[in-house]
PDB file of N, CA and C in Angstrom:
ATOM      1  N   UNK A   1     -37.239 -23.852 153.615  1.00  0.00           N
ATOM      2  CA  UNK A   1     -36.209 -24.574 152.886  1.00  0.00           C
ATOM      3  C   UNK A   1     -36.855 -25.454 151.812  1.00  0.00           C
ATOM      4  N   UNK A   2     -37.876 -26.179 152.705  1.00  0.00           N
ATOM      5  CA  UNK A   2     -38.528 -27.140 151.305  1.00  0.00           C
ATOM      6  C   UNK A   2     -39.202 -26.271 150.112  1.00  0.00           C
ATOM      7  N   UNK A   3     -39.684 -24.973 150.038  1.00  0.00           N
ATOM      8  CA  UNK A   3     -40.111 -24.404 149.128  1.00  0.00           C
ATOM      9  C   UNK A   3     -39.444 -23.647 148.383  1.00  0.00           C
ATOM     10  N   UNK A   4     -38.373 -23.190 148.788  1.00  0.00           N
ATOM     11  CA  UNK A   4     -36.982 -22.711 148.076  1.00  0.00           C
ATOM     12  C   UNK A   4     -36.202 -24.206 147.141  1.00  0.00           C
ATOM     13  N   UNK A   5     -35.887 -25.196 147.984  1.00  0.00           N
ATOM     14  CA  UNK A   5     -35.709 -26.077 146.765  1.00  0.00           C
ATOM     15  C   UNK A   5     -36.589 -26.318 145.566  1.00  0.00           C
ATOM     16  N   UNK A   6     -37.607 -26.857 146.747  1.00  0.00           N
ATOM     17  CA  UNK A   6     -38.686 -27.209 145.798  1.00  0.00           C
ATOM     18  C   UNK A   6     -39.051 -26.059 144.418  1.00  0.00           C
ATOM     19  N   UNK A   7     -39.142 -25.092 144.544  1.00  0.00           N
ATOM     20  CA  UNK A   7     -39.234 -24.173 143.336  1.00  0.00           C
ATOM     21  C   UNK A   7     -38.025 -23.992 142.242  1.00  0.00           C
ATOM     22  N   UNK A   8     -37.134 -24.002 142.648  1.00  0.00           N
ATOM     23  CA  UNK A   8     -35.832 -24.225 142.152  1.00  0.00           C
ATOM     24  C   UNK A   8     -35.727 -25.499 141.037  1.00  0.00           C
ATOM     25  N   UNK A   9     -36.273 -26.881 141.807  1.00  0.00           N
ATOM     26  CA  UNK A   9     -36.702 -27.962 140.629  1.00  0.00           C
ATOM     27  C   UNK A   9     -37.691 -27.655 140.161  1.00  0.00           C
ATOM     28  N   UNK A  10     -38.795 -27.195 140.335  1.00  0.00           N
ATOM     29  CA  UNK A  10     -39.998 -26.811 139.355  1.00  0.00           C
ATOM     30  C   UNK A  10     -39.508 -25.926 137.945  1.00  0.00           C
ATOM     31  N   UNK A  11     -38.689 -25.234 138.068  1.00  0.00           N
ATOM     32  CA  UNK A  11     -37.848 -24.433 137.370  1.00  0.00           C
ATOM     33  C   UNK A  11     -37.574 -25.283 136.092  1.00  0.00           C
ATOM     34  N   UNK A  12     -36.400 -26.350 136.593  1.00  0.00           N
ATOM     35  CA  UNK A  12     -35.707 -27.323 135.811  1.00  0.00           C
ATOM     36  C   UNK A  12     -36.562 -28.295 134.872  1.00  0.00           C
ATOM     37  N   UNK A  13     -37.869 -28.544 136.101  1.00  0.00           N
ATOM     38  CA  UNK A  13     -38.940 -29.664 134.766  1.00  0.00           C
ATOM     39  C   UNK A  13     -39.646 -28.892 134.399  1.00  0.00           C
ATOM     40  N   UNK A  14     -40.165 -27.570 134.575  1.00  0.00           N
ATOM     41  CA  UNK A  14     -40.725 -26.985 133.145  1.00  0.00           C
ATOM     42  C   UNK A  14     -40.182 -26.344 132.483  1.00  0.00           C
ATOM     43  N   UNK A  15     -38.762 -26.437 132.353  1.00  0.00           N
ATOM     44  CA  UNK A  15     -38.266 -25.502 131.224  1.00  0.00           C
ATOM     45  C   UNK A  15     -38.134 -26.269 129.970  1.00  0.00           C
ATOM     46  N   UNK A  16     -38.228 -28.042 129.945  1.00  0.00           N
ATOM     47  CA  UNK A  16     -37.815 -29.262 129.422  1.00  0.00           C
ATOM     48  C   UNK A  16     -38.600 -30.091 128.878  1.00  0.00           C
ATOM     49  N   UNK A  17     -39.177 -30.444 127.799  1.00  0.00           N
ATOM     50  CA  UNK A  17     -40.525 -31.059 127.548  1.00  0.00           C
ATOM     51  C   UNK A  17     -40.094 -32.643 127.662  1.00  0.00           C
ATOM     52  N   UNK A  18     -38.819 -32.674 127.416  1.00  0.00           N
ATOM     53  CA  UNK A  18     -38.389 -33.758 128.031  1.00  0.00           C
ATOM     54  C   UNK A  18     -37.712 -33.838 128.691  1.00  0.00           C
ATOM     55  N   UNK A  19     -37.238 -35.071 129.283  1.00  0.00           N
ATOM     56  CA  UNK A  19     -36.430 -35.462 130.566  1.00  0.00           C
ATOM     57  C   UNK A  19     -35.706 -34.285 131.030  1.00  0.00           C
ATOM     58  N   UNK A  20     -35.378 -33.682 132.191  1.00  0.00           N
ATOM     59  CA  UNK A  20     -34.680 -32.385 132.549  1.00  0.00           C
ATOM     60  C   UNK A  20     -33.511 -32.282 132.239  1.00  0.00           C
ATOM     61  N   UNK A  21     -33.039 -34.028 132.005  1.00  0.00           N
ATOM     62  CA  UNK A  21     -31.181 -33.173 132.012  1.00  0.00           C
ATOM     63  C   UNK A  21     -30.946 -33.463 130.214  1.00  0.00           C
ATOM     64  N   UNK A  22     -31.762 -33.721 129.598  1.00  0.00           N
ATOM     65  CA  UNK A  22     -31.727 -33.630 128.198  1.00  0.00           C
ATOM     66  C   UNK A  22     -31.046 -32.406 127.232  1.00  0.00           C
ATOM     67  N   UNK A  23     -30.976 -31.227 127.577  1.00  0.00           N
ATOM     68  CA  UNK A  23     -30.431 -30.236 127.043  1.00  0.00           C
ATOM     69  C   UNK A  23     -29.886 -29.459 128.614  1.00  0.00           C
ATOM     70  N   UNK A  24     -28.939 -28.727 128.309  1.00  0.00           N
ATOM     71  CA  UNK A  24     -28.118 -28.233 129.700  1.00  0.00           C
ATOM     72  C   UNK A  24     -29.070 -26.402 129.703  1.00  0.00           C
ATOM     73  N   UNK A  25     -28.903 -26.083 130.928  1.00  0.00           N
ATOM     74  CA  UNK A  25     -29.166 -24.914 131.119  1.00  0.00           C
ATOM     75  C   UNK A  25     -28.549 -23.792 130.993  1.00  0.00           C
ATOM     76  N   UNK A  26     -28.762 -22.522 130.975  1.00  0.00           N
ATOM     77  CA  UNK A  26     -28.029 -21.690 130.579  1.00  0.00           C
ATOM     78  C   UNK A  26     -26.825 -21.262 131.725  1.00  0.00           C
ATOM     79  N   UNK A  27     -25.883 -20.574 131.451  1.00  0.00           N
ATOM     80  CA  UNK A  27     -24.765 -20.279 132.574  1.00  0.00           C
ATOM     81  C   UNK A  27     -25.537 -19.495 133.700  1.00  0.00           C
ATOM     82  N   UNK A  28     -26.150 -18.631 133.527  1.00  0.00           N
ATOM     83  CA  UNK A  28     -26.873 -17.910 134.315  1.00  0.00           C
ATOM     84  C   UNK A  28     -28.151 -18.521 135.333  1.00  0.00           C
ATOM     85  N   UNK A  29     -28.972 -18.870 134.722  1.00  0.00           N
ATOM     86  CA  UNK A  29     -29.432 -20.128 135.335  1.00  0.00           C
ATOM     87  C   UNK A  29     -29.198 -21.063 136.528  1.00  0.00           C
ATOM     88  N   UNK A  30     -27.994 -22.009 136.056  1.00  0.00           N
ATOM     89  CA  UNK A  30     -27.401 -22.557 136.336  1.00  0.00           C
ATOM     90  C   UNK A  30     -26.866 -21.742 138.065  1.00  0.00           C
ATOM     91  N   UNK A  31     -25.854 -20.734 137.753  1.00  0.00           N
ATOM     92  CA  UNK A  31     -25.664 -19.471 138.471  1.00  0.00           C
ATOM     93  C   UNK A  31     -26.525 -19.196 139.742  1.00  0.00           C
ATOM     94  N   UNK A  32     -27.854 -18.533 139.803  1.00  0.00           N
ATOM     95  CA  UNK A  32     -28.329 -18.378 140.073  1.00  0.00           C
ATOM     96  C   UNK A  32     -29.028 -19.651 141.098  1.00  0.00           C
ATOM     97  N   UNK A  33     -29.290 -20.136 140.356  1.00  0.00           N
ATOM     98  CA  UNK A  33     -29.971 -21.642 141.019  1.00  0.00           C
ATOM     99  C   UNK A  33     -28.971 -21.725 142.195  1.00  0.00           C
ATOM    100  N   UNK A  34     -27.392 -22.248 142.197  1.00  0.00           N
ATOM    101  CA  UNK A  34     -26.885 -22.533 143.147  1.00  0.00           C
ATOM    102  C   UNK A  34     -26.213 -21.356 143.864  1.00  0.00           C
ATOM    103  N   UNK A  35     -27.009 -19.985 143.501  1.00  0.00           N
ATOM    104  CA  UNK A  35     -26.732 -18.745 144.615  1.00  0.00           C
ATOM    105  C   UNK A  35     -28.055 -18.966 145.407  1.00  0.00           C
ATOM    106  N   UNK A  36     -28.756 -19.553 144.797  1.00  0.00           N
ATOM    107  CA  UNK A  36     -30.251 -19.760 145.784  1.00  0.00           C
ATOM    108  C   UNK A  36     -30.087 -20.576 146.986  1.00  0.00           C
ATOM    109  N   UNK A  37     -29.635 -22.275 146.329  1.00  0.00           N
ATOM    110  CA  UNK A  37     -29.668 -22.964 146.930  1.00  0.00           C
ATOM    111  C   UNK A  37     -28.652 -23.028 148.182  1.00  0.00           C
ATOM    112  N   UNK A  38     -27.354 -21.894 147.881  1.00  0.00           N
ATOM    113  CA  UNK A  38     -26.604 -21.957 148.858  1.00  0.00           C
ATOM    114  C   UNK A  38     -26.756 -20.606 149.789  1.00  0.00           C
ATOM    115  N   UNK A  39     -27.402 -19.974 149.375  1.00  0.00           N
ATOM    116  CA  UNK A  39     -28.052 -18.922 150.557  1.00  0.00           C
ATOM    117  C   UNK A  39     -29.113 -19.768 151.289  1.00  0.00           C
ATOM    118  N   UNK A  40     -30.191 -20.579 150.930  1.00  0.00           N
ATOM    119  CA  UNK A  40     -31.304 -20.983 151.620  1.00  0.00           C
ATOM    120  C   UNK A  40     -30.843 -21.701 152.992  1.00  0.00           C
ATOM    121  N   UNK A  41     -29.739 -22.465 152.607  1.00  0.00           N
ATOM    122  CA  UNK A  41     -28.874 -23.225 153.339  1.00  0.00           C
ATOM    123  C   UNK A  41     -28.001 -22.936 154.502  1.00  0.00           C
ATOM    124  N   UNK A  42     -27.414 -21.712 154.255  1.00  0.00           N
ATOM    125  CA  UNK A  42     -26.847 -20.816 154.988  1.00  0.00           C
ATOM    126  C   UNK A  42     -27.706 -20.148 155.963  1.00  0.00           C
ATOM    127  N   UNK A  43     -28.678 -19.875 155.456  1.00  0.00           N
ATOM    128  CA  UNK A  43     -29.548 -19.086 156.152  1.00  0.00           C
ATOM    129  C   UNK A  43     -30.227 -20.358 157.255  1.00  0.00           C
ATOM    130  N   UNK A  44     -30.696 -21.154 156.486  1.00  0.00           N
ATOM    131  CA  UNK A  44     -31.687 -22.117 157.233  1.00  0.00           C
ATOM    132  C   UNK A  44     -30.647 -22.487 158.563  1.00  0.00           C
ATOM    133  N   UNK A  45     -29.082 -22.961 158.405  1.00  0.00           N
ATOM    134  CA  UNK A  45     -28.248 -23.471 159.120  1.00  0.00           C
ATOM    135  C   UNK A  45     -28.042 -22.273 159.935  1.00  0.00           C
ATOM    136  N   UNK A  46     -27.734 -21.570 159.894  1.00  0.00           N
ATOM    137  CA  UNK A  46     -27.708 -20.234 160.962  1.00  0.00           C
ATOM    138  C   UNK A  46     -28.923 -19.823 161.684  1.00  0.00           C
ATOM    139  N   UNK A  47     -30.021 -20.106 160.905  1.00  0.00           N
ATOM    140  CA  UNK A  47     -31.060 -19.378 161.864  1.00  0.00           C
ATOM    141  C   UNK A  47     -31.679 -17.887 161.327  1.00  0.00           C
ATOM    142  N   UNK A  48     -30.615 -17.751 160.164  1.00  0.00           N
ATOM    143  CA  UNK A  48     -30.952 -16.239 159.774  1.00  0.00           C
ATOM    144  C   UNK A  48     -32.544 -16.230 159.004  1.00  0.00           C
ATOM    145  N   UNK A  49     -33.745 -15.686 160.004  1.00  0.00           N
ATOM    146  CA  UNK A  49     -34.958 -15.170 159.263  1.00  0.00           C
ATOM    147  C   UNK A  49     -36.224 -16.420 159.224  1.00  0.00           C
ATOM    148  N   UNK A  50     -35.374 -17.107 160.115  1.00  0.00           N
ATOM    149  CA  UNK A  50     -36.239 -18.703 160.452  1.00  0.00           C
ATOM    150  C   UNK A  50     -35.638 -19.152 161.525  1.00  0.00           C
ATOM    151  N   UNK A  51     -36.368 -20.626 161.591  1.00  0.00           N
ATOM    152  CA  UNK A  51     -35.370 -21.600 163.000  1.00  0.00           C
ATOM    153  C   UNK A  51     -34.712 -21.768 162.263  1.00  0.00           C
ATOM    154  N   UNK A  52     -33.051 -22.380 163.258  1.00  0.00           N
ATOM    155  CA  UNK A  52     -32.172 -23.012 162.817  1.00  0.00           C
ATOM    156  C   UNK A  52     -32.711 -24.672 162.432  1.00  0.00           C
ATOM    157  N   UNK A  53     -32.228 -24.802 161.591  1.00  0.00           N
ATOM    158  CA  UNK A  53     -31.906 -26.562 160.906  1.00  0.00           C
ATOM    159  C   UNK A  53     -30.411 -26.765 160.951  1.00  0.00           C
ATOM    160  N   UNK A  54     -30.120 -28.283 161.321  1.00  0.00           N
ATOM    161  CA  UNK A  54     -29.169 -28.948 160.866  1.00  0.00           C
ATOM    162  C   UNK A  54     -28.688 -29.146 160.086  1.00  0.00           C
ATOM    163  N   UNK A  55     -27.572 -29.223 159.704  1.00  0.00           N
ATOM    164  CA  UNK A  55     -26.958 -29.377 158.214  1.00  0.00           C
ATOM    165  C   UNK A  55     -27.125 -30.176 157.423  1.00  0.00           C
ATOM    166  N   UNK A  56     -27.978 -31.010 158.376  1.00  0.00           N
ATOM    167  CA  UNK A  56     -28.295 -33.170 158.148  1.00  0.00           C
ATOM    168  C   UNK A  56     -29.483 -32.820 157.393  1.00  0.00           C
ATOM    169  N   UNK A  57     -30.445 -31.865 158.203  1.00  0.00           N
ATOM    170  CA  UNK A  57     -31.832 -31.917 157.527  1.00  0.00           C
ATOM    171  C   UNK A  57     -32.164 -31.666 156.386  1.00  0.00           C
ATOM    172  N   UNK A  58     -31.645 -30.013 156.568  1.00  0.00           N
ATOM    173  CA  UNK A  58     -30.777 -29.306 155.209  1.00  0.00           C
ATOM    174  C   UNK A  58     -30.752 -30.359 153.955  1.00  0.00           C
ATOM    175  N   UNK A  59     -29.721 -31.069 154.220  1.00  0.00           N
ATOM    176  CA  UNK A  59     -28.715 -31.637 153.153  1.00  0.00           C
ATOM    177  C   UNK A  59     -30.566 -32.991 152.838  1.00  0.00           C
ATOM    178  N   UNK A  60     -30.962 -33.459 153.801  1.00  0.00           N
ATOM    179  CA  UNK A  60     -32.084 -34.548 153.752  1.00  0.00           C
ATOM    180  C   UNK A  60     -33.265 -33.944 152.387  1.00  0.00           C
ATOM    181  N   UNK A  61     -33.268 -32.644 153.546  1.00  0.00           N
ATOM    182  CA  UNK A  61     -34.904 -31.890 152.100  1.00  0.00           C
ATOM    183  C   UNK A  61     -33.918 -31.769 150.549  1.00  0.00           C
ATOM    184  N   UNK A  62     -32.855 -31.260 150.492  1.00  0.00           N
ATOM    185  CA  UNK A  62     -32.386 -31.706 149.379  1.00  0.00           C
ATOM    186  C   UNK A  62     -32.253 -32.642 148.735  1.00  0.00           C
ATOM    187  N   UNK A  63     -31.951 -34.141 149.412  1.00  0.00           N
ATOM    188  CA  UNK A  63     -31.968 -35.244 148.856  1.00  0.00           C
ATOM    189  C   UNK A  63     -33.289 -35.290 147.998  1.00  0.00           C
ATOM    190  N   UNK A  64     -34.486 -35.907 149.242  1.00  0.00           N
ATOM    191  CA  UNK A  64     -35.585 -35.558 149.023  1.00  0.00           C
ATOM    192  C   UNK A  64     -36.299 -35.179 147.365  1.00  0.00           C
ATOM    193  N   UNK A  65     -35.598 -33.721 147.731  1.00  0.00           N
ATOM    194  CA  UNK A  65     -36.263 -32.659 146.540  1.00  0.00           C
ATOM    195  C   UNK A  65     -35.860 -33.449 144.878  1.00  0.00           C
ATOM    196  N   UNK A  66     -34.167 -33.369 145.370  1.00  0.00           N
ATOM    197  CA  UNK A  66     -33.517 -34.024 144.251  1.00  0.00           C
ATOM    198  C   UNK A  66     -34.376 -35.622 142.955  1.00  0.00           C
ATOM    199  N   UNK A  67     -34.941 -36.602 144.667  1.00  0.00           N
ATOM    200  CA  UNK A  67     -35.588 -37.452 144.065  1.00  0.00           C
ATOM    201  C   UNK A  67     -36.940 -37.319 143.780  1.00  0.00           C
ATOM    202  N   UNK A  68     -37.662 -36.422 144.325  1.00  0.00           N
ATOM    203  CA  UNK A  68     -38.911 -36.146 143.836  1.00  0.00           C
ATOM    204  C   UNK A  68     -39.343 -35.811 142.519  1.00  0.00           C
ATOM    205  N   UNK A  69     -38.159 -34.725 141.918  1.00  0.00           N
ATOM    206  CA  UNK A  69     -37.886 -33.979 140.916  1.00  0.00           C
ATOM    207  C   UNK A  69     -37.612 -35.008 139.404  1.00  0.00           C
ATOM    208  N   UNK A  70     -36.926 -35.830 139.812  1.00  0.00           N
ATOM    209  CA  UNK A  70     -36.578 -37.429 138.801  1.00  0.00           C
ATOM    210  C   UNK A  70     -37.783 -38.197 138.594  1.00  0.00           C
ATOM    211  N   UNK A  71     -38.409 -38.465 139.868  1.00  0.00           N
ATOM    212  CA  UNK A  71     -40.124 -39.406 139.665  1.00  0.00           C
ATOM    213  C   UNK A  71     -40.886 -38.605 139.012  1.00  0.00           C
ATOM    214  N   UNK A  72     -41.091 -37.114 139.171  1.00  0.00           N
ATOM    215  CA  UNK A  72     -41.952 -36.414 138.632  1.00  0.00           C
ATOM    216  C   UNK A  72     -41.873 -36.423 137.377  1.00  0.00           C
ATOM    217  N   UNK A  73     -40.184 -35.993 136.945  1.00  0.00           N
ATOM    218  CA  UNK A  73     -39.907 -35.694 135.490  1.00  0.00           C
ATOM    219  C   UNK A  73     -39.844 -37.063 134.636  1.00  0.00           C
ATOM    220  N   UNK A  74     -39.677 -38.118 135.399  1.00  0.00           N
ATOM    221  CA  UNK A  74     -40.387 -39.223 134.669  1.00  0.00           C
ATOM    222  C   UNK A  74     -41.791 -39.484 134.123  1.00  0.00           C
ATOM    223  N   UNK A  75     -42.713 -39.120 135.130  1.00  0.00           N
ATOM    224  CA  UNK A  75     -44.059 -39.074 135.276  1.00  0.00           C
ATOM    225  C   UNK A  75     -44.910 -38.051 133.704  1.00  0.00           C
ATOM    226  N   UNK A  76     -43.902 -36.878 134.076  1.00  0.00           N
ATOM    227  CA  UNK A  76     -43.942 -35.256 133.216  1.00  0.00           C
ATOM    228  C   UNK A  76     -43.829 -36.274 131.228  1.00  0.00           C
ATOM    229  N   UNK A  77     -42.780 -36.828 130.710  1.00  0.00           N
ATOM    230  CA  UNK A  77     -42.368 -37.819 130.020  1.00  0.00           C
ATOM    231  C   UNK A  77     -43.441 -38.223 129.428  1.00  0.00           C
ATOM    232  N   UNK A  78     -43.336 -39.467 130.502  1.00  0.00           N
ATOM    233  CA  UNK A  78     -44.305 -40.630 129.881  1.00  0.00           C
ATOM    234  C   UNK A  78     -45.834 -40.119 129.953  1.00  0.00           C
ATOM    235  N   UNK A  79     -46.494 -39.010 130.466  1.00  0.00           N
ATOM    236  CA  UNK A  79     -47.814 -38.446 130.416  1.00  0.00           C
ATOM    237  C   UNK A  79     -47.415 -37.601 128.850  1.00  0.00           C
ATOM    238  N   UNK A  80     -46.233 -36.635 128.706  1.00  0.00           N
ATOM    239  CA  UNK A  80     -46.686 -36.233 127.197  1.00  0.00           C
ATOM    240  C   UNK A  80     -46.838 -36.969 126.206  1.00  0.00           C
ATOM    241  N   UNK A  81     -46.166 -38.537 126.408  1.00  0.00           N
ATOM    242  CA  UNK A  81     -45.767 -39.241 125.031  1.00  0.00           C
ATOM    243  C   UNK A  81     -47.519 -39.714 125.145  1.00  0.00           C
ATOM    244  N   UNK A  82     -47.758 -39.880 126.432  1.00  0.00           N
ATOM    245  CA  UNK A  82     -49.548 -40.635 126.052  1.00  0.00           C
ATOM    246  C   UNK A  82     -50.144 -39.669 125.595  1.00  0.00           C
ATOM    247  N   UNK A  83     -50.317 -38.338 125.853  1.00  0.00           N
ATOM    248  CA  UNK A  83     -51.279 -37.273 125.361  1.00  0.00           C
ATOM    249  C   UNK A  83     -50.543 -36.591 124.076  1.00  0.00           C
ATOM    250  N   UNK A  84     -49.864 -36.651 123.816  1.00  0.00           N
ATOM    251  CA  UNK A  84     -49.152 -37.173 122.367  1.00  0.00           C
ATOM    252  C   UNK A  84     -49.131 -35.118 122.228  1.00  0.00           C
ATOM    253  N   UNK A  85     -48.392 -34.818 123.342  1.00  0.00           N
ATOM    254  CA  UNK A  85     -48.363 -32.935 123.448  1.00  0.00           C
ATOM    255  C   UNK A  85     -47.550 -32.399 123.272  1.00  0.00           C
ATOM    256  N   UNK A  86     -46.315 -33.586 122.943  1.00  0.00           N
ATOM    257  CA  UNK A  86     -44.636 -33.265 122.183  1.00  0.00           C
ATOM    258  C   UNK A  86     -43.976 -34.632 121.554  1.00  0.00           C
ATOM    259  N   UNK A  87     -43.449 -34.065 120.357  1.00  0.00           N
ATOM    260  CA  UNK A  87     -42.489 -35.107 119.770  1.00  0.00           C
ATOM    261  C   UNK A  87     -41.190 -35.623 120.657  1.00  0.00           C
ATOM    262  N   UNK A  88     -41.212 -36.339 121.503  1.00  0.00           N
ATOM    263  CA  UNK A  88     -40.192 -36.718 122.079  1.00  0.00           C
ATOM    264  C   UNK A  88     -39.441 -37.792 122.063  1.00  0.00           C
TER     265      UNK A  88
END
């Protein structure tokens, strides 16, 4: 589960030289992403092809992911404006 999210935001901060939600993603994209995220979920909560998880935990590594993804893409930011590797 954590590497299915987790790749899913890796997605979002490198497609973005700046901040991730700065320009929107494409429909498909977009699409896709939350056919991922809601199969991983399904699956993880059932048990299908792994242990079962809780819906709590589930929903937790998402939080998680969600805020990791914001510190990073902050981090992602303020490291290009110092190495001066995009006009932003």
């Amino acid at each position: 589960v954590t590497l299915a999210f987790q790749s899913q935001a890796t997605i979002y901060l490198v497609r973005e030289p700046r901040h991730l939600w700065s320009s929107r993603p494409g429909t498909w994209l977009l699409a896709v992403s939350a056919g991922a995220l809601v199969a991983v979920a399904v699956m993880a909560c059932a048990g299908w092809l792994m242990a079962p998880l809780s819906p709590l935990l589930v929903t937790a590594v998402l939080t998680m992911v969600v805020i990791w993804a914001v510190l990073l893409d902050w981090f992602k930011v303020r490291l290009f404006r110092q190495l001066r590797l995009h006009a932003v």
